[in-house]
C-alpha atoms as a PDB file:
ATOM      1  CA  UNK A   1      -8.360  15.742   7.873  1.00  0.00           C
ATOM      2  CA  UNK A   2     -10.699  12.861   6.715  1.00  0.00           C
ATOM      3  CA  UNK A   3      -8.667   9.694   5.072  1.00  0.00           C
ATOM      4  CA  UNK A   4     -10.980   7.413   3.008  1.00  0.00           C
ATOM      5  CA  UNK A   5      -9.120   4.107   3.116  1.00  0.00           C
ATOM      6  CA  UNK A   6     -11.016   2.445   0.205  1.00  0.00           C
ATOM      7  CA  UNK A   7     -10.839  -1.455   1.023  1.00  0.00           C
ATOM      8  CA  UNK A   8     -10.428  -3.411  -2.067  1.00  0.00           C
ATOM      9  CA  UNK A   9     -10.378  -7.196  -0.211  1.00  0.00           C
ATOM     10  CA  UNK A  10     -10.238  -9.152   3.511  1.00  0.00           C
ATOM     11  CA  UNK A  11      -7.687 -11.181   5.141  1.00  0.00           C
ATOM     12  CA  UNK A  12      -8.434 -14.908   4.006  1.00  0.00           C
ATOM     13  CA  UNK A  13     -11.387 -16.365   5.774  1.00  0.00           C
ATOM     14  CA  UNK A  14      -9.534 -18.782   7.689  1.00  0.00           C
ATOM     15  CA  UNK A  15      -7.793 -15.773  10.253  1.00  0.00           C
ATOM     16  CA  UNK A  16     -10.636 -13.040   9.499  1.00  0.00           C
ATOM     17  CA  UNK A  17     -12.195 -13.177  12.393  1.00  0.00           C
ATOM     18  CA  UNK A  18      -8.812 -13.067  14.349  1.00  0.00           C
ATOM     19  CA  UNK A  19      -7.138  -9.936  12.905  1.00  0.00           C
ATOM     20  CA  UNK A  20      -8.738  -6.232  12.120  1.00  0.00           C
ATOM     21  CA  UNK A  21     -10.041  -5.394   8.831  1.00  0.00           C
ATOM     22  CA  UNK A  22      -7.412  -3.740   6.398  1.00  0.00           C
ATOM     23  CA  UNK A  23      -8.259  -0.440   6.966  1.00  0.00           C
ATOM     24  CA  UNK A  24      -8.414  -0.059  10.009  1.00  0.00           C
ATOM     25  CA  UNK A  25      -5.036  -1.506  10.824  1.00  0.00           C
ATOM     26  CA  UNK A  26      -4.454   1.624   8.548  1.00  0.00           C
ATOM     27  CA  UNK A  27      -5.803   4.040  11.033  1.00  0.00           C
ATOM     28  CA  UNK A  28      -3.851   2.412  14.320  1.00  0.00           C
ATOM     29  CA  UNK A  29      -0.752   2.520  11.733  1.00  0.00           C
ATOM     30  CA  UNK A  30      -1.237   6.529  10.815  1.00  0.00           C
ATOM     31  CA  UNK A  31      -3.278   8.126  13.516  1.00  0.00           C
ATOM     32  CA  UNK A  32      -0.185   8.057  15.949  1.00  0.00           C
ATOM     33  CA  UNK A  33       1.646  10.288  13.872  1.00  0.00           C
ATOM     34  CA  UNK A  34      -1.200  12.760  12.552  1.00  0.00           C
ATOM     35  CA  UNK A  35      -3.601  13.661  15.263  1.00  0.00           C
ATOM     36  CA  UNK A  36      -7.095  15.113  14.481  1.00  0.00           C
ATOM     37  CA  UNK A  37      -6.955  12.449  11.526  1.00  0.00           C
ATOM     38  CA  UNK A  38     -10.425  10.813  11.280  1.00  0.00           C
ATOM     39  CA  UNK A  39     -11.006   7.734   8.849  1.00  0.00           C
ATOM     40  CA  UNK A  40     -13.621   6.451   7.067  1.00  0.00           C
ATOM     41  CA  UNK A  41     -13.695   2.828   5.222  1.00  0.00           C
ATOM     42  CA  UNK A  42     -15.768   2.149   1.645  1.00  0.00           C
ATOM     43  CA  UNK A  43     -15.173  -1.623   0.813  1.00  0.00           C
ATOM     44  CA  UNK A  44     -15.670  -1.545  -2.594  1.00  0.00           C
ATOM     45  CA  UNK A  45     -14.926  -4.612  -3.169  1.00  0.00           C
ATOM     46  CA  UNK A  46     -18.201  -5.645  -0.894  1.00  0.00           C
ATOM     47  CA  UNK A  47     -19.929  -3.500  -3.222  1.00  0.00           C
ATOM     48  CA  UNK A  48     -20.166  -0.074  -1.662  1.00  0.00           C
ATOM     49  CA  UNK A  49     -20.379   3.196  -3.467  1.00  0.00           C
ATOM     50  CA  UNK A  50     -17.257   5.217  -4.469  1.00  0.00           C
ATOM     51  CA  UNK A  51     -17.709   8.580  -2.045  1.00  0.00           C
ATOM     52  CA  UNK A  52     -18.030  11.944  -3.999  1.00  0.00           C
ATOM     53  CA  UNK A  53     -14.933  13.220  -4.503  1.00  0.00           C
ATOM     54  CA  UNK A  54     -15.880  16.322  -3.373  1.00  0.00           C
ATOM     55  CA  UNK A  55     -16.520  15.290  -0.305  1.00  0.00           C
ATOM     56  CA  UNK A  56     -13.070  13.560   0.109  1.00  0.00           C
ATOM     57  CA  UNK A  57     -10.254  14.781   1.426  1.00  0.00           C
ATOM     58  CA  UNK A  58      -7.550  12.504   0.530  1.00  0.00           C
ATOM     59  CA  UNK A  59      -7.710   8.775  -0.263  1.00  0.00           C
ATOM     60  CA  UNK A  60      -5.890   5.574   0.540  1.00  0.00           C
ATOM     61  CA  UNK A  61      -6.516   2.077  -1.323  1.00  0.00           C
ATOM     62  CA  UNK A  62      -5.740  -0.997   0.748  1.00  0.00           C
ATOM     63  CA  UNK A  63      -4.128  -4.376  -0.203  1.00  0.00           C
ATOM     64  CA  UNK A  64      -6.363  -7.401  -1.629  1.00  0.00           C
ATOM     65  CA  UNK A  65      -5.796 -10.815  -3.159  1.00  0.00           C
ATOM     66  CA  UNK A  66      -7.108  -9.444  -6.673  1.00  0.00           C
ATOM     67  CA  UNK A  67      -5.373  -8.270  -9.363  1.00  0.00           C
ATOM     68  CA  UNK A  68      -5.297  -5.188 -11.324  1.00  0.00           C
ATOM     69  CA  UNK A  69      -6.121  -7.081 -14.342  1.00  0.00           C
ATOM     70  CA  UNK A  70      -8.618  -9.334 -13.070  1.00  0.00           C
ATOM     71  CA  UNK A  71     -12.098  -8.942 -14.528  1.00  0.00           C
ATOM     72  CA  UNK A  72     -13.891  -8.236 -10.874  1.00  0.00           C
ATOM     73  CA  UNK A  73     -17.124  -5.575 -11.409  1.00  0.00           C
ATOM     74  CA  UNK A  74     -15.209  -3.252  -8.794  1.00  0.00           C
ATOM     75  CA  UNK A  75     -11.647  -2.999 -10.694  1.00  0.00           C
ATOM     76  CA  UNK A  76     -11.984  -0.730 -13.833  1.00  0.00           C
ATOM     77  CA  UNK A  77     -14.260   1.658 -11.490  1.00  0.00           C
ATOM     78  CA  UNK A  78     -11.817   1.868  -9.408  1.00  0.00           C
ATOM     79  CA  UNK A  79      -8.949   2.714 -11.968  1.00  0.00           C
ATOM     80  CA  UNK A  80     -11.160   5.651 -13.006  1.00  0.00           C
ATOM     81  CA  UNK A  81     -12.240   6.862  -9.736  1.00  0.00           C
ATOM     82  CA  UNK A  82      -7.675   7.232  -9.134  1.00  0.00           C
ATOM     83  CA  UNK A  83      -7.490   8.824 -12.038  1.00  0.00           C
ATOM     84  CA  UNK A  84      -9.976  11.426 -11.250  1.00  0.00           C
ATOM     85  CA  UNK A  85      -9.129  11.636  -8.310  1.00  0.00           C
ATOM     86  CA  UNK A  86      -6.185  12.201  -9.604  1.00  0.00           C
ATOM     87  CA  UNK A  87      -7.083  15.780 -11.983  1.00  0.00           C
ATOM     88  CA  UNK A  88      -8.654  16.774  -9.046  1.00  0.00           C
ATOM     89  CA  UNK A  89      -5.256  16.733  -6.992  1.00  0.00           C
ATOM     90  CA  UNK A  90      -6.782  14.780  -4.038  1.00  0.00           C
ATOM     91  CA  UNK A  91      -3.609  13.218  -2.686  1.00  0.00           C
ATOM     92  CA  UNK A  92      -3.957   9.346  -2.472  1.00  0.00           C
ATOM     93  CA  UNK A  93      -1.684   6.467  -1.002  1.00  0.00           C
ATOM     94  CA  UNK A  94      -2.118   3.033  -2.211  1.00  0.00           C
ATOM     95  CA  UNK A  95      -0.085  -0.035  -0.878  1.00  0.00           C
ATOM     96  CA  UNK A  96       0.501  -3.146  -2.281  1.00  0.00           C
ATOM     97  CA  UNK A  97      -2.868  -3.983  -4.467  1.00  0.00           C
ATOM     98  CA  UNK A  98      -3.070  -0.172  -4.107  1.00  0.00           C
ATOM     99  CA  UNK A  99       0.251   0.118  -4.692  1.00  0.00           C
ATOM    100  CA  UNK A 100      -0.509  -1.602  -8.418  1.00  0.00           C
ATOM    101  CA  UNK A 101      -3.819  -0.039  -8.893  1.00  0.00           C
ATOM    102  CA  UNK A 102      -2.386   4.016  -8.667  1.00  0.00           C
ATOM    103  CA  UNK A 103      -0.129   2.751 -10.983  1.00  0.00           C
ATOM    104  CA  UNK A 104      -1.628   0.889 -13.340  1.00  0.00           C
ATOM    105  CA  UNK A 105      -4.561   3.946 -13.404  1.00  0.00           C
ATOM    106  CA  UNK A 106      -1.421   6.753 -13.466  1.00  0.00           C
ATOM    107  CA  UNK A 107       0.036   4.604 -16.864  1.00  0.00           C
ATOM    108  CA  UNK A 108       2.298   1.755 -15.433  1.00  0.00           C
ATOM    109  CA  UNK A 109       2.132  -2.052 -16.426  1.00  0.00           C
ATOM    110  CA  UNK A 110       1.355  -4.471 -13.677  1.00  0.00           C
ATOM    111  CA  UNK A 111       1.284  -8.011 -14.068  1.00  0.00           C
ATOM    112  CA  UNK A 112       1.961 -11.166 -11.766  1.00  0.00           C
ATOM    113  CA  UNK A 113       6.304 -11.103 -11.925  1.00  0.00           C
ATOM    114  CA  UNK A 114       8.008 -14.412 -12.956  1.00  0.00           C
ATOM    115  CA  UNK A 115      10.139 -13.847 -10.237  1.00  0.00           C
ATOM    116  CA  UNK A 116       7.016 -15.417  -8.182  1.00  0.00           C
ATOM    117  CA  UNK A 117       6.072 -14.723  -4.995  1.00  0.00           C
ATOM    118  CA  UNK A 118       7.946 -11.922  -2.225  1.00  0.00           C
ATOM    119  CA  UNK A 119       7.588 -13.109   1.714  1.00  0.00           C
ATOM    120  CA  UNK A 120       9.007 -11.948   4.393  1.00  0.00           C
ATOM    121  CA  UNK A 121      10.896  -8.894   5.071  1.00  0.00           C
ATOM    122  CA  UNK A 122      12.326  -7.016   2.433  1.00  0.00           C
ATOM    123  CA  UNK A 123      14.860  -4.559   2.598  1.00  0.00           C
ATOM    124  CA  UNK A 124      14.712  -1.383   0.119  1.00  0.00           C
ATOM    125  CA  UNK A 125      17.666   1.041  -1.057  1.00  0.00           C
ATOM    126  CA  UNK A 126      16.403   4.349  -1.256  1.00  0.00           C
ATOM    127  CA  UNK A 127      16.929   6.439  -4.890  1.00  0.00           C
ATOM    128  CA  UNK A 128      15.686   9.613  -3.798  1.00  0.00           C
ATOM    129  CA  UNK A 129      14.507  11.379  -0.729  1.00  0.00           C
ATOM    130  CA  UNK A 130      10.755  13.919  -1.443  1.00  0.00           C
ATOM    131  CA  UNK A 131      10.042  15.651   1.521  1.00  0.00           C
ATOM    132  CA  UNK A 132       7.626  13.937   3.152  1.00  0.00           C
ATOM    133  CA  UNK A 133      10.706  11.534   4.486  1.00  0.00           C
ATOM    134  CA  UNK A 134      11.716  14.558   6.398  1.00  0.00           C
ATOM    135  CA  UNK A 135      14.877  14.265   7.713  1.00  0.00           C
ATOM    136  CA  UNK A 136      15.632  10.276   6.722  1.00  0.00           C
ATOM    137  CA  UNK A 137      19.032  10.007   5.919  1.00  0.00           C
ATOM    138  CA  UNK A 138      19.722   6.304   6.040  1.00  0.00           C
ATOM    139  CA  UNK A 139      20.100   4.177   2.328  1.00  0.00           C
ATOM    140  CA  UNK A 140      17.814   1.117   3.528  1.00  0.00           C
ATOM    141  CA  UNK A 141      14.335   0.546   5.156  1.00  0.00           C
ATOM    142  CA  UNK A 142      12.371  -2.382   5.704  1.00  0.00           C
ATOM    143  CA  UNK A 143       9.267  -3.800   5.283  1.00  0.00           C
ATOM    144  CA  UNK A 144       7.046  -7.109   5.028  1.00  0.00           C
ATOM    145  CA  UNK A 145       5.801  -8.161   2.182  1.00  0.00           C
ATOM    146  CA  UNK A 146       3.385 -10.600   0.548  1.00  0.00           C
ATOM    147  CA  UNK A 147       3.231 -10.451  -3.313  1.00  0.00           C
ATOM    148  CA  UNK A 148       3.134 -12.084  -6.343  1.00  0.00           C
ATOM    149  CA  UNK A 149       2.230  -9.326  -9.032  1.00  0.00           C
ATOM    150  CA  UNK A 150       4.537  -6.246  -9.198  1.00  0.00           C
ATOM    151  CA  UNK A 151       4.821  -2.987 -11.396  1.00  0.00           C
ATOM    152  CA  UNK A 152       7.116  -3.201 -14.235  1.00  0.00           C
ATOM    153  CA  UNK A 153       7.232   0.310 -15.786  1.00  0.00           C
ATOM    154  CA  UNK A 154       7.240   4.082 -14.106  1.00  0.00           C
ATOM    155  CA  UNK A 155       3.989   5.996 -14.854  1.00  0.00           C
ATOM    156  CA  UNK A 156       4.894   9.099 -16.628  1.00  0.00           C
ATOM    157  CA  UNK A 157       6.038  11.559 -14.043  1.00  0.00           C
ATOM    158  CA  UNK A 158       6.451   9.421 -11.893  1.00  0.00           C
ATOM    159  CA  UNK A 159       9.790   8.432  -9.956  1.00  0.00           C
ATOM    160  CA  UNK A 160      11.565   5.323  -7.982  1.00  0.00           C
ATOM    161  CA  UNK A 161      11.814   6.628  -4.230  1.00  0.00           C
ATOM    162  CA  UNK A 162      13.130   2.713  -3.061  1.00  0.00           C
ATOM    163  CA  UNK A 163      13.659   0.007  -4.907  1.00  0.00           C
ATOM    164  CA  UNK A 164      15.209  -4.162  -4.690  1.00  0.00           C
ATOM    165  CA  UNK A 165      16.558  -6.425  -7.141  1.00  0.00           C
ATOM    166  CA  UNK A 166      13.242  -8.222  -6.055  1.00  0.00           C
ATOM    167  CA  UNK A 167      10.901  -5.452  -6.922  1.00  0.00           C
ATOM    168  CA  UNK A 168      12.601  -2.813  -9.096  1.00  0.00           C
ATOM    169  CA  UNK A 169       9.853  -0.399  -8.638  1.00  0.00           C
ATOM    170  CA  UNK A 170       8.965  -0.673  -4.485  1.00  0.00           C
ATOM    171  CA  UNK A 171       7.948   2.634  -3.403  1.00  0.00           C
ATOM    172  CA  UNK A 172       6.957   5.618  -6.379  1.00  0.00           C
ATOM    173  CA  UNK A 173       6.330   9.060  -6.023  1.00  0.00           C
ATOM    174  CA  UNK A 174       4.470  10.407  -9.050  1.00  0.00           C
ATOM    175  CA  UNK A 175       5.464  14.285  -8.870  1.00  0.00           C
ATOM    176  CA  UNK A 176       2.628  16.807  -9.581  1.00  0.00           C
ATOM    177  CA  UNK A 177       0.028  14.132  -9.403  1.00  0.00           C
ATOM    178  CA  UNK A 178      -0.308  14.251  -5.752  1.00  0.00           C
ATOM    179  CA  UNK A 179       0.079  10.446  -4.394  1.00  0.00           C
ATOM    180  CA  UNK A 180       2.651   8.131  -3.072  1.00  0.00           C
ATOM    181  CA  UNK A 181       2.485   4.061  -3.286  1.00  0.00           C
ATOM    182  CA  UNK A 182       4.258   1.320  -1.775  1.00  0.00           C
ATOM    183  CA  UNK A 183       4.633  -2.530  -2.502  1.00  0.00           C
ATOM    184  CA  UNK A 184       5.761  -3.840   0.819  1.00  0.00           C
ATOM    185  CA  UNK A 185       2.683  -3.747   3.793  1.00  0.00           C
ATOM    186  CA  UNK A 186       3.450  -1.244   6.940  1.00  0.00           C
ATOM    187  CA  UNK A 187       0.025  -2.072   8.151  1.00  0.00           C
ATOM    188  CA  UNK A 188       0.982  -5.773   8.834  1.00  0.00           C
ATOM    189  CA  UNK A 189       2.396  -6.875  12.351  1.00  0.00           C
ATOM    190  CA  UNK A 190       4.720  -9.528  12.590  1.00  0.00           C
ATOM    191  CA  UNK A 191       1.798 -11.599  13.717  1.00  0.00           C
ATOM    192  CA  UNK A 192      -0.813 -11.207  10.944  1.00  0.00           C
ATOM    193  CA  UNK A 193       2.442 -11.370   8.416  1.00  0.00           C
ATOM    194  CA  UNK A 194       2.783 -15.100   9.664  1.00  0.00           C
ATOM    195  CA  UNK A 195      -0.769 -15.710   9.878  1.00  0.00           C
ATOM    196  CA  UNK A 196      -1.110 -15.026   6.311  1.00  0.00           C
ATOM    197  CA  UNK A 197       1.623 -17.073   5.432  1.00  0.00           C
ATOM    198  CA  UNK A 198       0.310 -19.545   6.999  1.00  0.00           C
ATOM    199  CA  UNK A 199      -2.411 -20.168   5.171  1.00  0.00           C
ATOM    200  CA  UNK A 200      -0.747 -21.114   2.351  1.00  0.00           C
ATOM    201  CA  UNK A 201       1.758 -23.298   4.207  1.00  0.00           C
ATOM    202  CA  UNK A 202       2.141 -26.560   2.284  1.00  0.00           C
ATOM    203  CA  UNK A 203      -0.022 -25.316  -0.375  1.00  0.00           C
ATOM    204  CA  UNK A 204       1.213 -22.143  -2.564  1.00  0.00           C
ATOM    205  CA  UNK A 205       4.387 -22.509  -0.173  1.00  0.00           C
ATOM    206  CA  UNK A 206       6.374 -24.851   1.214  1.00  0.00           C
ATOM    207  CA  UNK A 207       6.808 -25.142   5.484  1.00  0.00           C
ATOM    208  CA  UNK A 208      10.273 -24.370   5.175  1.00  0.00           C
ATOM    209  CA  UNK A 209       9.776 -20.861   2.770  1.00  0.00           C
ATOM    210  CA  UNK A 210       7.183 -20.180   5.587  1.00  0.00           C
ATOM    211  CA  UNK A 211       9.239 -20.568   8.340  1.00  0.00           C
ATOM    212  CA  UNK A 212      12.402 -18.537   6.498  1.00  0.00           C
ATOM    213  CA  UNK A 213      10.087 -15.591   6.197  1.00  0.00           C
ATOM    214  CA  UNK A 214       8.302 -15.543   9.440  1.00  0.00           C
ATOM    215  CA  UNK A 215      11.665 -15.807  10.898  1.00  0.00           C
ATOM    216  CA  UNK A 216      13.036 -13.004   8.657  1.00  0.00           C
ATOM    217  CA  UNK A 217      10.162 -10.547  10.483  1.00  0.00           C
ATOM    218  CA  UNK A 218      12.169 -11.717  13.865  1.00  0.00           C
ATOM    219  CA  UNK A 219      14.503  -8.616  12.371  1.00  0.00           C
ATOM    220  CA  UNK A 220      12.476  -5.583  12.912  1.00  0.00           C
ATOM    221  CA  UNK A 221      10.930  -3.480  10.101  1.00  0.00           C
ATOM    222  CA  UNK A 222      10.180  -0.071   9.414  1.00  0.00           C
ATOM    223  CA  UNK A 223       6.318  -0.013  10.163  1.00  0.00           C
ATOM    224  CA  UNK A 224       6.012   3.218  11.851  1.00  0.00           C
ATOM    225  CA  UNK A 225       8.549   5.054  10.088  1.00  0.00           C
ATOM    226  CA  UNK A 226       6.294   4.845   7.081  1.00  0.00           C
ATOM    227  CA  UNK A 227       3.461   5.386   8.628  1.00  0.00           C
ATOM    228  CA  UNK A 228       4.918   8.817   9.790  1.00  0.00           C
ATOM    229  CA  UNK A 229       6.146   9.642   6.056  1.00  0.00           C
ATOM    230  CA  UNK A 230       2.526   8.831   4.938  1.00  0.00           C
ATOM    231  CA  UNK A 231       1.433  11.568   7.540  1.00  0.00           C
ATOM    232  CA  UNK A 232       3.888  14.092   6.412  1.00  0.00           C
ATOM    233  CA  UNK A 233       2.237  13.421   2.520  1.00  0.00           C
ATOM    234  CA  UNK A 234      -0.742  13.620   4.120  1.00  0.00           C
ATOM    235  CA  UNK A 235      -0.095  17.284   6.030  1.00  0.00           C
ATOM    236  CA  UNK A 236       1.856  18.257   2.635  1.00  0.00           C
ATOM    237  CA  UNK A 237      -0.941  17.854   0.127  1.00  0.00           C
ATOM    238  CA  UNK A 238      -3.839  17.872   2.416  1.00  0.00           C
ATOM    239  CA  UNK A 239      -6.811  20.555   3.338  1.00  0.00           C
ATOM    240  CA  UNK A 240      -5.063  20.462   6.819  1.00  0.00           C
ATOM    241  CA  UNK A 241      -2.081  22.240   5.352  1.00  0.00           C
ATOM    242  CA  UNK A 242      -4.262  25.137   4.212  1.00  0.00           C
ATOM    243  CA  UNK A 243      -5.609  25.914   8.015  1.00  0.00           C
END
């Protein structure tokens, strides 16, 4: 199978050159658990073309600083190229940013939260259990995070898989449609979690929230578990299922 991580922003110009691109900390997140998987990136936010979607097999759309409702020349294309993507059944994963842009383009709202920004790691309570968690049995997982705009409503179809008091609507599967998002970031180490925070230390955040959440990520998350119950979407819905 082919994964077309569409990358929809960079990590902040002052670490870019010391961390991997989005999407390709996608591919060293996934490819352990699915292997054959090949990836290709489109950073549409650079300007690149949206791929045919005939020639894709399933899609992926990374995090980024924008938001859904900004007014960026990329962003309503992109909303329309989900939802096609979307009749066509191609099965698509977004996370965080991508997380708010498969909803927003499936019928959710999305707007920046008054609750302000999520750091850290956050722990999730799991509503319901699809099949591509396999055999997960446990009530909590774990992720970091680093958000200020959430979804506040459930596409139509659509259901809460996890879910905080901090973000209500955390992970979403949306039924027939054939895709699965995620607020929190399995992609991010520890490392680039800190980094990122980091750059805002002593300007959107204060050294001491900084420190509390790079110190929460001492506490291990659940990285690779998700990136094995992406794979499992993946084999579910994907042309590599049909073989």
């Amino acid at each position: 199978m082919k994964l077309t991580i569409l990358e929809t922003g960079l990590p902040p110009e002052a670490i870019r050159d010391d961390w991997p691109r989005y999407p390709a900390m996608f591919e060293e997140l996934i490819s352990p658990h699915m292997p054959g998987l090949t990836c290709e990136s489109i950073a549409i936010s650079q300007g690149a073309s949206f791929p045919e979607l005939e020639e894709v097999d399933a899609l992926l759309v990374t995090g980024s600083a924008a938001g859904v409702y900004e007014a960026h020349d990329w962003m309503n294309p992109l909303l329309n190229y989900i939802q096609r993507a979307a009749a066509k059944g191609v099965p698509q994963i977004g996370v965080c940013f991508g997380h708010q842009a498969v909803a927003k383009a499936l019928g959710a709202k999305v707007e920046k939260s008054d609750k302000g920004w999520g750091l850290g790691r956050h722990v999730y309570d799991v509503c319901e259990r699809p099949d591509w968690m396999g055999d997960f049995s446990d009530d909590t997982f774990s992720l970091g995070v680093s958000h200020q705009d959430q979804v506040l409503s459930l596409p139509p179809g659509a259901s809460v898989v996890a879910r905080s008091d901090f973000c209500p609507y955390a992970v979403l599967d949306y039924g027939s449609v054939p895709a699965i998002s995620f607020q929190g970031h399995p992609e991010f180490s520890q490392g680039f979690c800190c980094a990122l925070y980091n750059v805002r230390r002593n300007t959107a955040f204060s050294a001491e929230r900084v420190d509390d959440a790079c110190g929460s990520l001492d506490t291990p998350v659940d990285n690779s578990l998700v990136g094995a119950w992406m794979s499992n979407f993946l084999r579910r819905w994907g042309p590599a299922q049909e073989s």
